[in-house]
C-alpha atoms as a PDB file:
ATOM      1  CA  UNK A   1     -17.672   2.691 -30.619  1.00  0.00           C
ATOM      2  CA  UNK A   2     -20.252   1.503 -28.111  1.00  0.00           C
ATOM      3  CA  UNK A   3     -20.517   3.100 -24.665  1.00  0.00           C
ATOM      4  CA  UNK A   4     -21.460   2.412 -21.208  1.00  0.00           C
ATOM      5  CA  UNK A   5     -20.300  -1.448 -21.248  1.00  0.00           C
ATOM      6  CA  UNK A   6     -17.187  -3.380 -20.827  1.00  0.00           C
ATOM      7  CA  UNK A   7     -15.908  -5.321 -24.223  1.00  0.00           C
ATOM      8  CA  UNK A   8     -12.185  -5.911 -23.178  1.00  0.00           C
ATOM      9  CA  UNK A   9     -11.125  -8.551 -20.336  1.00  0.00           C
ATOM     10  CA  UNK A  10      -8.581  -6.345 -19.460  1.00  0.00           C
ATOM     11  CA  UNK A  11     -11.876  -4.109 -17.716  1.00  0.00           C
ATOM     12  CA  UNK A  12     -12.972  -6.513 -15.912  1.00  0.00           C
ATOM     13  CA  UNK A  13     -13.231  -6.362 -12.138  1.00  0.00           C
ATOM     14  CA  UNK A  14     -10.957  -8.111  -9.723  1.00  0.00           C
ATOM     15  CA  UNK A  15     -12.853  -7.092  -6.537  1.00  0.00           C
ATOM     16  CA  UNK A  16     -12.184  -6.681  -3.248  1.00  0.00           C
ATOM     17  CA  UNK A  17      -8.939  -7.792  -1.193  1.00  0.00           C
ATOM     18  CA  UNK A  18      -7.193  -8.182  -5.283  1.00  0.00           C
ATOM     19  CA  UNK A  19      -8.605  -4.621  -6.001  1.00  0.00           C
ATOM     20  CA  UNK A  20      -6.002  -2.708  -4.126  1.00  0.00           C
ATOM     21  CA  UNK A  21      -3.200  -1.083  -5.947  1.00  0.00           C
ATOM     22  CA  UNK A  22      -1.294   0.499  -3.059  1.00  0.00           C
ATOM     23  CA  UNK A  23      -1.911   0.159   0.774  1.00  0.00           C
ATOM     24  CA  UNK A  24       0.172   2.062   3.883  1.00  0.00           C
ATOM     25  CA  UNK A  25       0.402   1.009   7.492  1.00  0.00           C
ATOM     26  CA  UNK A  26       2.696  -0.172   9.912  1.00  0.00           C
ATOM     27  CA  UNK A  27       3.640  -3.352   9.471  1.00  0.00           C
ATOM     28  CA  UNK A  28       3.515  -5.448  13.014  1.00  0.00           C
ATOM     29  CA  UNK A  29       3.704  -8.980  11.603  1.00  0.00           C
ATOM     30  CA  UNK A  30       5.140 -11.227   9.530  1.00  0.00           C
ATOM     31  CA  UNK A  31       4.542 -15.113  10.045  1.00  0.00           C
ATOM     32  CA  UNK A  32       5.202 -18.344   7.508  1.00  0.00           C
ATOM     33  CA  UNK A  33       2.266 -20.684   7.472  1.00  0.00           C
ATOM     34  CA  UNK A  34       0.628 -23.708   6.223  1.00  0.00           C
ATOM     35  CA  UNK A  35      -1.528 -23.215   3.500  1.00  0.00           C
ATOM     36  CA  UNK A  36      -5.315 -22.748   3.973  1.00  0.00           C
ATOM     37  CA  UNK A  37      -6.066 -24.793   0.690  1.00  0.00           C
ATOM     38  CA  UNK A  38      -6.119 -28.512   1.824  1.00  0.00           C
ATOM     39  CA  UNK A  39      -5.584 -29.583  -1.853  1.00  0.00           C
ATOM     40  CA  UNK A  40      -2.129 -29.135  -3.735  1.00  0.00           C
ATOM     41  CA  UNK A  41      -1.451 -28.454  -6.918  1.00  0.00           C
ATOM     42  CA  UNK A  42      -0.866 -31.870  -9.271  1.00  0.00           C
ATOM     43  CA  UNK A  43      -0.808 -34.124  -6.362  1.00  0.00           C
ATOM     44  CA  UNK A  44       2.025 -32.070  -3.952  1.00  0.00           C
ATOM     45  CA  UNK A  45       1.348 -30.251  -1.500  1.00  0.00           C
ATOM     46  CA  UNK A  46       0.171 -26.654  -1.533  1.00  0.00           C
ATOM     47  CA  UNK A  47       2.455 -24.484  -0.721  1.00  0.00           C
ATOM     48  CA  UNK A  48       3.341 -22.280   2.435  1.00  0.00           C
ATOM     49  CA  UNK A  49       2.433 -19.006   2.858  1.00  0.00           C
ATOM     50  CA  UNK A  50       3.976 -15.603   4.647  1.00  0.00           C
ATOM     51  CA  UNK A  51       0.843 -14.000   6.197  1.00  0.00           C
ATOM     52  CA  UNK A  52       1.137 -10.232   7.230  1.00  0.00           C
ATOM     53  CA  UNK A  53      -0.760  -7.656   9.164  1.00  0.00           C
ATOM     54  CA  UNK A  54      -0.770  -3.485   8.919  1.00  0.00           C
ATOM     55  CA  UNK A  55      -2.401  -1.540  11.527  1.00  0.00           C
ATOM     56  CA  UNK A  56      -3.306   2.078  10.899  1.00  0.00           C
ATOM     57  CA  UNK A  57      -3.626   0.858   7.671  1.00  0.00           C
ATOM     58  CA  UNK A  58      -5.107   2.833   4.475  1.00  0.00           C
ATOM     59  CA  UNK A  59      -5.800   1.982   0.906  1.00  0.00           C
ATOM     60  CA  UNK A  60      -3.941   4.367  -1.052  1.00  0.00           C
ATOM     61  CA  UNK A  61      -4.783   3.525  -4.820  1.00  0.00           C
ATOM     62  CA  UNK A  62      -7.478   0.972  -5.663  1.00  0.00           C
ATOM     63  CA  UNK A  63      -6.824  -0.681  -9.737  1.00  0.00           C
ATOM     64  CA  UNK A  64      -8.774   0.733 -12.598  1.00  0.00           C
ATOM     65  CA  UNK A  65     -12.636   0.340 -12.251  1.00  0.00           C
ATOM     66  CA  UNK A  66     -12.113  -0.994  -8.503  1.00  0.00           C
ATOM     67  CA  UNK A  67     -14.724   0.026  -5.642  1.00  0.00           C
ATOM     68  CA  UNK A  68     -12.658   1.376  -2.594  1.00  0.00           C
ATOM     69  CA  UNK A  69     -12.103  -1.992   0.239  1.00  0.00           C
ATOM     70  CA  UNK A  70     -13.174  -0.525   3.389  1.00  0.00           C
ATOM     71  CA  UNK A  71     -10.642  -1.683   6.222  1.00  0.00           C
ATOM     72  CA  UNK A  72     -11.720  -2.467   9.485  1.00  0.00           C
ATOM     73  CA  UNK A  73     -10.492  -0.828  12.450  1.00  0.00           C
ATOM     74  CA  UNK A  74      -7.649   0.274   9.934  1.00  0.00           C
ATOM     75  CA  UNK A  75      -6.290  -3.057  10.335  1.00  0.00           C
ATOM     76  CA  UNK A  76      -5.067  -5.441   6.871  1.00  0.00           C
ATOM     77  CA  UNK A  77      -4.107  -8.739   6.461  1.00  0.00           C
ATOM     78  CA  UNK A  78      -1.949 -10.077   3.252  1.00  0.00           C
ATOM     79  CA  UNK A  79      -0.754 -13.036   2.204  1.00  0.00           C
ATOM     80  CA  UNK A  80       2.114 -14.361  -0.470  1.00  0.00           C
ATOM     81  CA  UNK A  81       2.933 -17.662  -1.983  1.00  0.00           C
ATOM     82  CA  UNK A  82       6.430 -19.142   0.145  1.00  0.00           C
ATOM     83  CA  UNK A  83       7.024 -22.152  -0.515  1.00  0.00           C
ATOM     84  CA  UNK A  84       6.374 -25.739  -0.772  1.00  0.00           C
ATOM     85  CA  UNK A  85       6.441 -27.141   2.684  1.00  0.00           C
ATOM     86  CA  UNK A  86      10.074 -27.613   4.273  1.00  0.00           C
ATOM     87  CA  UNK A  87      11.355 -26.398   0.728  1.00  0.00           C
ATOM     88  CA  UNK A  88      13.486 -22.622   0.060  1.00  0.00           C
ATOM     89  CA  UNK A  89      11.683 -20.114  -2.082  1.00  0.00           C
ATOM     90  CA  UNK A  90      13.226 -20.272  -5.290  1.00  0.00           C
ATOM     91  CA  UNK A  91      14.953 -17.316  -7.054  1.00  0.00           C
ATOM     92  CA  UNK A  92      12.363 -16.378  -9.782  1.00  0.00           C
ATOM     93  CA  UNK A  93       9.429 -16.901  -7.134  1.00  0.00           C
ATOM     94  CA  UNK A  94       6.796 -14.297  -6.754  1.00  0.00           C
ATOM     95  CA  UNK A  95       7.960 -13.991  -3.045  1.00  0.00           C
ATOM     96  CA  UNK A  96      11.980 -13.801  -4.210  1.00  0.00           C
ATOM     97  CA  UNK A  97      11.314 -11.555  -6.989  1.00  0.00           C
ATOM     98  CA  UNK A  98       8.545  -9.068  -5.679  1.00  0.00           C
ATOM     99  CA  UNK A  99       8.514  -9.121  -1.681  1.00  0.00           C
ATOM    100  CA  UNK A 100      12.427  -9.716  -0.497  1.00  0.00           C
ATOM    101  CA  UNK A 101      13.870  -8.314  -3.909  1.00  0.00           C
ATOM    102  CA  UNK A 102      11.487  -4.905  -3.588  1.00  0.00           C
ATOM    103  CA  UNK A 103      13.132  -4.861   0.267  1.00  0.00           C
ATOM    104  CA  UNK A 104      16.292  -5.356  -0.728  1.00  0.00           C
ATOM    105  CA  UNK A 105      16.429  -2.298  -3.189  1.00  0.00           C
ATOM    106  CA  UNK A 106      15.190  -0.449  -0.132  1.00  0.00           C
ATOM    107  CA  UNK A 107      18.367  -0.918   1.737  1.00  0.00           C
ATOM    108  CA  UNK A 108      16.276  -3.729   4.230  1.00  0.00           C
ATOM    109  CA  UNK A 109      14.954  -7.187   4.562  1.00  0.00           C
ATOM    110  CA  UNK A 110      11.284  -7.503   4.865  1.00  0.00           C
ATOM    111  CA  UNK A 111      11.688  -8.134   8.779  1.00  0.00           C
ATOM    112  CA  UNK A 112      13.403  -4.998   9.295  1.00  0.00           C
ATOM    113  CA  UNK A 113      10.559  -2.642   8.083  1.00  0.00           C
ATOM    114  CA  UNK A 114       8.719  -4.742  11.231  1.00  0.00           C
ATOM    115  CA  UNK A 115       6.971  -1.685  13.464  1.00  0.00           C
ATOM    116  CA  UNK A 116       7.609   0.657  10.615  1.00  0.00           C
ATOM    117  CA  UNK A 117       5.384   2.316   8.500  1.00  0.00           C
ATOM    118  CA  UNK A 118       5.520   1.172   4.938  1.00  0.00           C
ATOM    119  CA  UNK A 119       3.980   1.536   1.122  1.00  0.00           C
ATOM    120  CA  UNK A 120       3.530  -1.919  -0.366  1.00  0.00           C
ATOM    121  CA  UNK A 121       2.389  -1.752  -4.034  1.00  0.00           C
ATOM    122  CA  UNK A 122       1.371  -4.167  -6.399  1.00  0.00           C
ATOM    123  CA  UNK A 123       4.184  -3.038  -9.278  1.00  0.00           C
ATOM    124  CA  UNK A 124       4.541  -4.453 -12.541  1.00  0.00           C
ATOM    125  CA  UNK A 125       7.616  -6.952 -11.742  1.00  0.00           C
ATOM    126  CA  UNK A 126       9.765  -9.314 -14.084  1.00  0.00           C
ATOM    127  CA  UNK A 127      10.481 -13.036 -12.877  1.00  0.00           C
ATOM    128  CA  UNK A 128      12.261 -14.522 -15.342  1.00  0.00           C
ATOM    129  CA  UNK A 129      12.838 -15.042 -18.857  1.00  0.00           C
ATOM    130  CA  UNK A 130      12.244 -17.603 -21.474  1.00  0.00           C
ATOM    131  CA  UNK A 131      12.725 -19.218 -25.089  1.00  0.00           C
ATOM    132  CA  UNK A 132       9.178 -19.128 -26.996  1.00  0.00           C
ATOM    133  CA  UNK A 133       8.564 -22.876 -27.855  1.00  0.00           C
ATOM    134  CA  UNK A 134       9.718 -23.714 -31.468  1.00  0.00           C
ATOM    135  CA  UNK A 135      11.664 -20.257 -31.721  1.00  0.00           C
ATOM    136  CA  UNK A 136      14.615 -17.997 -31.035  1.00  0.00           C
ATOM    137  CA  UNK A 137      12.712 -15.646 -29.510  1.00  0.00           C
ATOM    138  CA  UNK A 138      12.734 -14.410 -25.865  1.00  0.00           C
ATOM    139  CA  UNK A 139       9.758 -13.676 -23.587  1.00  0.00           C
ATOM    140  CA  UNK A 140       9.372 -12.475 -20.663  1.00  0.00           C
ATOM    141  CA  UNK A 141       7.080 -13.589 -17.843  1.00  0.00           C
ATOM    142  CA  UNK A 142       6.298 -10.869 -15.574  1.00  0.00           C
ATOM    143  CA  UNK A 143       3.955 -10.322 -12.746  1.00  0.00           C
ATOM    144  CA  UNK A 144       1.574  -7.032 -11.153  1.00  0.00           C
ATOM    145  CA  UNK A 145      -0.347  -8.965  -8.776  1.00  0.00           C
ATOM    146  CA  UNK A 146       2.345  -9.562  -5.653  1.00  0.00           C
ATOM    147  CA  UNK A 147       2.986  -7.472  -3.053  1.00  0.00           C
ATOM    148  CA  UNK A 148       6.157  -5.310  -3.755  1.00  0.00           C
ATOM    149  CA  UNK A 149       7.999  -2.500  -0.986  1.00  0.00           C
ATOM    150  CA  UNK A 150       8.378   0.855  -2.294  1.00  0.00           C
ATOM    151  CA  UNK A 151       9.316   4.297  -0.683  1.00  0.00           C
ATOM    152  CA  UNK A 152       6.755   5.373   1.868  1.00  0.00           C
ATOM    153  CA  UNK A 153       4.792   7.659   0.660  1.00  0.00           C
ATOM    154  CA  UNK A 154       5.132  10.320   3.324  1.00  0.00           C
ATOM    155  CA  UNK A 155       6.311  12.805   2.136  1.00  0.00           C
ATOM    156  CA  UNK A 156       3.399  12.811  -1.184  1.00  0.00           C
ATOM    157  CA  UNK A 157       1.654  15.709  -2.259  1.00  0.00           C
ATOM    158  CA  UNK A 158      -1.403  13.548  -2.672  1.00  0.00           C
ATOM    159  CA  UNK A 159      -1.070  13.102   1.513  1.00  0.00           C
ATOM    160  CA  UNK A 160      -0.259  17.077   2.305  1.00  0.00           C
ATOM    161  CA  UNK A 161      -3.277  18.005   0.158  1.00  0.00           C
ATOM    162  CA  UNK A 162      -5.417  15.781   2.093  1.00  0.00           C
ATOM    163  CA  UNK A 163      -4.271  16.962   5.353  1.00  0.00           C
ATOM    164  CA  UNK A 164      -5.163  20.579   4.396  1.00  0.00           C
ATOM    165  CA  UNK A 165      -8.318  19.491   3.362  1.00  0.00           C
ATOM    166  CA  UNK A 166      -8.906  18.320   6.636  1.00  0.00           C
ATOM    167  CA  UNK A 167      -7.972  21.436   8.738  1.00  0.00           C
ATOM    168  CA  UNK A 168      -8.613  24.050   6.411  1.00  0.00           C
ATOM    169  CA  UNK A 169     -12.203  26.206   7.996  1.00  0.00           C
ATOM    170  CA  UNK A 170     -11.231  24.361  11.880  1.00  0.00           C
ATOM    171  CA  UNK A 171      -9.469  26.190  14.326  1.00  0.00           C
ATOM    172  CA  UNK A 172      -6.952  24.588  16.477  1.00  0.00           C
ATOM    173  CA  UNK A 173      -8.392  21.958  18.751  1.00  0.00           C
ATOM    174  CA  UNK A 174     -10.851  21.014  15.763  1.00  0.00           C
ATOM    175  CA  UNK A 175      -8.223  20.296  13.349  1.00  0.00           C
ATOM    176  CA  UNK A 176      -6.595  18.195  16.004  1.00  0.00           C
ATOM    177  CA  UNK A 177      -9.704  16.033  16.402  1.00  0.00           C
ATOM    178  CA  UNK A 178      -9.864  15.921  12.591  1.00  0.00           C
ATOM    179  CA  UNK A 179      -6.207  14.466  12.641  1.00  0.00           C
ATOM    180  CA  UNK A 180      -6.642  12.255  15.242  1.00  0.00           C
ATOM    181  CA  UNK A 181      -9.587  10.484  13.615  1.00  0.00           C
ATOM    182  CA  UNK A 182      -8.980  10.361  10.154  1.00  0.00           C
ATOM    183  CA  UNK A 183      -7.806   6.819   8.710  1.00  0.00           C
ATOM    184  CA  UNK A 184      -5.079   8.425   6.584  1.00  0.00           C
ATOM    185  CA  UNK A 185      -4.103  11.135   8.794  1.00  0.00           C
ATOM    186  CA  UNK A 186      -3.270   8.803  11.534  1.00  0.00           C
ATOM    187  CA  UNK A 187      -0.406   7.124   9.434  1.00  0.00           C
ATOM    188  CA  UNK A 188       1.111  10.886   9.851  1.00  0.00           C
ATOM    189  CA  UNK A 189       1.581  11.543  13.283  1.00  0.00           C
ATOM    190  CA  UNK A 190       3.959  14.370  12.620  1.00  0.00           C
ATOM    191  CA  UNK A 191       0.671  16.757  11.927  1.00  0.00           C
ATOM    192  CA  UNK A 192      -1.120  16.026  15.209  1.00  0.00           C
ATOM    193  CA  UNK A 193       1.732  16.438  17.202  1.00  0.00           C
ATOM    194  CA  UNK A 194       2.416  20.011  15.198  1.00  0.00           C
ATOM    195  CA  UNK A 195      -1.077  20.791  15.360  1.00  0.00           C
ATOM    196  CA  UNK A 196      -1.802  19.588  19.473  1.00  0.00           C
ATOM    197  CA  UNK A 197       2.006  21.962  19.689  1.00  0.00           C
ATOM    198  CA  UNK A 198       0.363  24.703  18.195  1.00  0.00           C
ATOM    199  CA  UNK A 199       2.642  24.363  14.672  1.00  0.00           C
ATOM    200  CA  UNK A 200       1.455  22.830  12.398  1.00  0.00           C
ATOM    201  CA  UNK A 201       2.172  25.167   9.368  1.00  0.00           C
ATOM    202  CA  UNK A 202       5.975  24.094  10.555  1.00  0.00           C
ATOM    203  CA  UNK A 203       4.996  20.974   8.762  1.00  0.00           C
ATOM    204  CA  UNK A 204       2.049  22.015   6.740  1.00  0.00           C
ATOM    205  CA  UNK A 205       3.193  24.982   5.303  1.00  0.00           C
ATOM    206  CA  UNK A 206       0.001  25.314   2.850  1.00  0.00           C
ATOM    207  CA  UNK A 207      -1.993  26.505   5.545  1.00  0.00           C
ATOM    208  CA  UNK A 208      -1.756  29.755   7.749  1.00  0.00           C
ATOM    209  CA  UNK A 209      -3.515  30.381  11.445  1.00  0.00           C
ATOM    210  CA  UNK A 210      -5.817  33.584  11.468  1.00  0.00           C
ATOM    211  CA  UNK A 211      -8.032  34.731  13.833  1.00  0.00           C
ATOM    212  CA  UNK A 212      -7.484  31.048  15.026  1.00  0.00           C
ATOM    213  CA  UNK A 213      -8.712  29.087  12.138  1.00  0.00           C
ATOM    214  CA  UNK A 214      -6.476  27.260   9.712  1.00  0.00           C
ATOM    215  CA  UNK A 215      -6.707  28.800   5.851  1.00  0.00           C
ATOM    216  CA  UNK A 216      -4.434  28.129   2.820  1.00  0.00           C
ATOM    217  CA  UNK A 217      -2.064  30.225   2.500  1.00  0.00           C
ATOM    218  CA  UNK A 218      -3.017  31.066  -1.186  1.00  0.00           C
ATOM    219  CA  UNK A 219      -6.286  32.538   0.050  1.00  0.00           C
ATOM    220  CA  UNK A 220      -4.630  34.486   3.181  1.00  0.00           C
ATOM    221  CA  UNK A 221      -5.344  38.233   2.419  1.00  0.00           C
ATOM    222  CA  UNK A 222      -2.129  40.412   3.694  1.00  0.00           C
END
């Protein structure tokens, strides 16, 4: 088979804003709007949107083959599909089925994460199903480009490795800088306030403090 070039649409790249697989920030607002497209869609109108913003935003997981987006001032701005103007979102709508349904199986409504931290993925999702045209047969149409709520990925070891990472080598009031700096690190207050309390191995407990400088434990000689 031939290497070094893309032969499958599947490959292909999205780019950018539709390149992100998983992003985590606080979420500080949540707003319906009129569509930026002046043109509908077969002569109605184009439908509303519900914009929202993360601050101390990070991109946790770009899709396959996707370049990292760079956030600025760790800030993000999203966008789903509402509804036509004046009109109720229907049931099997991207915005029932991924954003309020995801919510929902989170014990919330999407207002009540507001000032919260959060994990929104785009996850493979079923909106409805359907009759294949001229047969008995059942399809399903499904969806993994919306916006869906899933559990905050705190408490991750993906996110505790990277926090050693950072520390590891620094004594005390470097590692703090380190925390307080760090795009990522930021959405984890609980390890600069251990670290500025002198305690962080409380919280972190792959690293050790010796002869004031964080190590990992593993590596500690006893």
């Amino acid at each position: 088979m031939p290497e070094g070039f893309v032969e499958s649409t599947k490959e292909a790249s999205v780019g950018g804003y539709q390149g992100i697989k998983t992003i985590r920030g606080v979420l500080v607002r949540l707003e319906k709007k009129a569509s930026k497209f002046t043109e509908g869609f077969g002569g109605k109108p184009a439908p509303d949107q519900m914009e929202f913003e993360l601050s101390d935003a990070a991109v946790l997981e770009m899709k396959p083959n996707e370049e990292e987006f760079e956030l600025t001032d760790g800030k993000f701005t999203g966008w789903e599909t509402y509804a036509a103007p004046g009109r109720v979102p229907h049931k099997n709508s991207t915005y029932m089925r991924c954003w309020v349904a995801s919510a929902e199986a989170l014990g919330k409504s999407p207002s009540q994460f507001l000032n919260e931290y959060v994990t929104l993925s785009r996850v493979d999702t079923l909106l409805f199903k359907r009759k294949k045209e001229g047969t008995d047969e059942t399809e399903e149409i499904r969806t993994d480009k919306h916006w869906c709520f899933v559990k905050d990925a705190e408490d991750t070891g993906d996110i505790v490795e990277h926090i050693t990472g950072l520390v590891v080598g620094k004594n005390k009031s470097a590692a703090v800088r380190a925390l307080l700096i760090d795009n990522r690190a930021k959405q984890y207050p609980m390890y600069k306030d251990a670290a500025t309390a002198d305690n962080l191995p409380s919280v972190l407990p792959t690293v050790k403090l010796v002869d004031d400088v964080f190590q990992r434990i593993e590596e500690v000689k006893e």
